[in-house]
N, C-alpha and C. Protein backbone atom coordinates (compact mmCIF):
# COMPACT_ATOMS: atom_id res chain seq x y z
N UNK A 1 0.85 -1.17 0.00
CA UNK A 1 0.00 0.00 0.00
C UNK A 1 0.90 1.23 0.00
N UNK A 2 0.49 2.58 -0.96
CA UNK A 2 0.94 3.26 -0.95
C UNK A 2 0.53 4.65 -0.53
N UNK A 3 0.56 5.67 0.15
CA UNK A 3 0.34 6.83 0.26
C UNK A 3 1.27 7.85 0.45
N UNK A 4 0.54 9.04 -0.06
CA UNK A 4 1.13 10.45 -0.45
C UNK A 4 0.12 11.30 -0.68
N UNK A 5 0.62 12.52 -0.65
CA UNK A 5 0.00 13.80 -0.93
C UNK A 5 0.36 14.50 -2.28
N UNK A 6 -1.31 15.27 -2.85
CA UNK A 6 -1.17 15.23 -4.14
C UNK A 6 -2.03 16.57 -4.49
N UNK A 7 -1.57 17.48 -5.54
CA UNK A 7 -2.27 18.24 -5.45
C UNK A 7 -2.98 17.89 -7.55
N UNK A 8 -2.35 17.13 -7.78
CA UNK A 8 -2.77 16.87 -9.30
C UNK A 8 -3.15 15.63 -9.75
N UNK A 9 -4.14 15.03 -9.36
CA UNK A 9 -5.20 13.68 -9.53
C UNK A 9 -4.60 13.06 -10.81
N UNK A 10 -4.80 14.13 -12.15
CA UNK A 10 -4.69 13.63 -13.35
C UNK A 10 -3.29 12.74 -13.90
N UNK A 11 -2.48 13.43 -13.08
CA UNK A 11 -1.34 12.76 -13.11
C UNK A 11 -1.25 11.67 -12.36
N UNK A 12 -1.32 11.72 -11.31
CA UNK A 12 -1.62 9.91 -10.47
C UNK A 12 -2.52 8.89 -11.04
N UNK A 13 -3.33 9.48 -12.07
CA UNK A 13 -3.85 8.73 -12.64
C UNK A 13 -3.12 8.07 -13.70
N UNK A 14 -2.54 8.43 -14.54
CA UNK A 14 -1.83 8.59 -15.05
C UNK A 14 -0.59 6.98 -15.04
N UNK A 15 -0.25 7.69 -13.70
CA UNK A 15 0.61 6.62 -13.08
C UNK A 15 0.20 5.56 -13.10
N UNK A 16 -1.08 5.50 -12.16
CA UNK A 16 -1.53 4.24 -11.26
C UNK A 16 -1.91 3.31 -13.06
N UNK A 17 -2.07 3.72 -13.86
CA UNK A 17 -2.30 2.90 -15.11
C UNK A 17 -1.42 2.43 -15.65
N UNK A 18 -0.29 3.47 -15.40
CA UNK A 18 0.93 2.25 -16.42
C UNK A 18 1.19 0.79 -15.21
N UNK A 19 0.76 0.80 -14.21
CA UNK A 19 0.32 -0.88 -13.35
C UNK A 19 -0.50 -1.34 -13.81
N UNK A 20 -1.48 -1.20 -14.84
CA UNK A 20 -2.67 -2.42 -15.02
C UNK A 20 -3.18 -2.76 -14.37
N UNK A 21 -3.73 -3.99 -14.54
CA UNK A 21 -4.35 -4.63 -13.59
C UNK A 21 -3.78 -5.13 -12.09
N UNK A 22 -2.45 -4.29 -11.96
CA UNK A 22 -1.57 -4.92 -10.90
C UNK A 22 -2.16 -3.60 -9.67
N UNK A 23 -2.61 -3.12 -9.91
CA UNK A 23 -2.65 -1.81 -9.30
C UNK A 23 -4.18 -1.41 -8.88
N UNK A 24 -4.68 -1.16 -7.89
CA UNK A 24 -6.11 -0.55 -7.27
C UNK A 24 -6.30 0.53 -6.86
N UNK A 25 -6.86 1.70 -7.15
CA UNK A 25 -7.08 2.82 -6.00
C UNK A 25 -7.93 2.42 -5.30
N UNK A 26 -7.69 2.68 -3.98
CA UNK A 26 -8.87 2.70 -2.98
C UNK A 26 -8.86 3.94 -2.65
N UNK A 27 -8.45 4.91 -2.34
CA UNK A 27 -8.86 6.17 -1.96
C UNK A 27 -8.06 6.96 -2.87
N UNK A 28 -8.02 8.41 -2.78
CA UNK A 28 -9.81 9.39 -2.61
C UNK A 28 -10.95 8.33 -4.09
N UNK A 29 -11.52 8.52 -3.24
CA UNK A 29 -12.96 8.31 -4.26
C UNK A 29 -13.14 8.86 -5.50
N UNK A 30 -12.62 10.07 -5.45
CA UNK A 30 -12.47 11.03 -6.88
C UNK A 30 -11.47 10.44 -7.62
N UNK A 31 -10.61 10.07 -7.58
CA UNK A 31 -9.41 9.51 -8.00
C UNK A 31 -9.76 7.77 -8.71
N UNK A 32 -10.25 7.11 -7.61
CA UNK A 32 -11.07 6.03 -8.20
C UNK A 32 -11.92 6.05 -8.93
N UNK A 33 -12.92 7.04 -9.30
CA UNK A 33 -13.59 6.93 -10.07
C UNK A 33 -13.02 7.30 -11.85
N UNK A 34 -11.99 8.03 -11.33
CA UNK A 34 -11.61 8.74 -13.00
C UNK A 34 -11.05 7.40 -13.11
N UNK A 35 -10.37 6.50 -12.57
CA UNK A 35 -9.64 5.53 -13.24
C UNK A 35 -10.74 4.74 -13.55
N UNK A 36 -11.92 4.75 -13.14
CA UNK A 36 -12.89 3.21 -13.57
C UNK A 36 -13.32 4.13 -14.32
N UNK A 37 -13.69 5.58 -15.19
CA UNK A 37 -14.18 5.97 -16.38
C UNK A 37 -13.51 5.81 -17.29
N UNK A 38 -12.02 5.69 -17.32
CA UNK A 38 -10.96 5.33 -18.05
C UNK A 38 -10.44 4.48 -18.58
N UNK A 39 -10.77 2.75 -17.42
CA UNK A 39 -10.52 2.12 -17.90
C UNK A 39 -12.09 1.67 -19.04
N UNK A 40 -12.94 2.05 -18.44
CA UNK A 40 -14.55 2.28 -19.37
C UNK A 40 -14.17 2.55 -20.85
N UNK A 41 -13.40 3.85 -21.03
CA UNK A 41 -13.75 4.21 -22.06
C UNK A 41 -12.71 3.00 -23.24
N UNK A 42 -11.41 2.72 -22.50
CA UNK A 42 -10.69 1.85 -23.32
C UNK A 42 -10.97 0.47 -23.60
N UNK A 43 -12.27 -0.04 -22.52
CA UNK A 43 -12.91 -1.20 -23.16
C UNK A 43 -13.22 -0.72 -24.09
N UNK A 44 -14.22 0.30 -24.08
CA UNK A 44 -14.77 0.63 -25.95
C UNK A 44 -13.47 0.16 -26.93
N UNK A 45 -12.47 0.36 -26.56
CA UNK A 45 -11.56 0.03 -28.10
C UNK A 45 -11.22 -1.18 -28.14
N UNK A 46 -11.20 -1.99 -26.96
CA UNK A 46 -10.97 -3.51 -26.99
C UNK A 46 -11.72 -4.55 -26.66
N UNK A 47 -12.88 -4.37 -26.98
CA UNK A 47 -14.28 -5.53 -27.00
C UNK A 47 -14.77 -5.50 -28.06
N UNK A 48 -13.96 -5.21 -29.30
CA UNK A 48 -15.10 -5.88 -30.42
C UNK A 48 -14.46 -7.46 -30.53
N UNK A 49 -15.11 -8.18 -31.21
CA UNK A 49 -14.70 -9.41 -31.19
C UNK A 49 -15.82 -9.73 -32.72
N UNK A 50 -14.85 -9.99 -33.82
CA UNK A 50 -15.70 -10.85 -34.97
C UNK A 50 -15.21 -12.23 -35.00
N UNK A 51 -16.61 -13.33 -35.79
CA UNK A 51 -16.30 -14.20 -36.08
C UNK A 51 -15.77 -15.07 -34.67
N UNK A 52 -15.42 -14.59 -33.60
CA UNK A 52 -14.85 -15.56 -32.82
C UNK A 52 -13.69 -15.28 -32.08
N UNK A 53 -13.19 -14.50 -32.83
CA UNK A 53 -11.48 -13.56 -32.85
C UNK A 53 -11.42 -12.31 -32.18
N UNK A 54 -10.44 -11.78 -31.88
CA UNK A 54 -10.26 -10.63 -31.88
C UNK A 54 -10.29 -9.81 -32.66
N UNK A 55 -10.89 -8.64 -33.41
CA UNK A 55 -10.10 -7.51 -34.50
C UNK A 55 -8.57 -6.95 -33.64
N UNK A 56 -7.92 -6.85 -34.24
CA UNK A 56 -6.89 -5.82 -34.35
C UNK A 56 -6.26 -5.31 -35.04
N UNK A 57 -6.87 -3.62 -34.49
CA UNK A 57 -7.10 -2.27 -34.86
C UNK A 57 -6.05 -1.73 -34.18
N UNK A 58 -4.85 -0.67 -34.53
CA UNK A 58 -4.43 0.06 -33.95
C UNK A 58 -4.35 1.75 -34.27
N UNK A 59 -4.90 2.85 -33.27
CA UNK A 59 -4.93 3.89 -33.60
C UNK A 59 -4.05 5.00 -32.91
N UNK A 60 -3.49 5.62 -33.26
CA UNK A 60 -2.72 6.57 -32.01
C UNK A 60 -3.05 8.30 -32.51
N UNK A 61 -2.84 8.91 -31.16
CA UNK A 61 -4.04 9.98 -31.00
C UNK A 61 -2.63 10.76 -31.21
């Protein structure tokens, strides 16, 4: 478990993602939630599935 003081969320967010699935926020609540809208929005790019398979699509912003 880790704690610290933070005055910029977006960036800890940031962080706590390049861990994957190795990694949990439990607190602040605000902080947890941007990461579960985030990881939300990047299912959208990795749940299509044809035929049986995966597609793979790669796009960079």
């Amino acid at each position: 478990m880790l704690e610290f003081e933070t005055r910029n969320l977006e960036e800890v967010k940031r962080w706590v993602m390049t861990y994957g699935a190795e990694a949990e926020v439990l607190k602040p609540d605000r902080l947890r939630e941007m990461v579960t809208r985030e990881l939300q929005e990047a299912m959208k790019h990795y749940s299509t599935v044809v035929k049986g398979k995966m597609a793979v699509t790669a796009s960079f912003v």
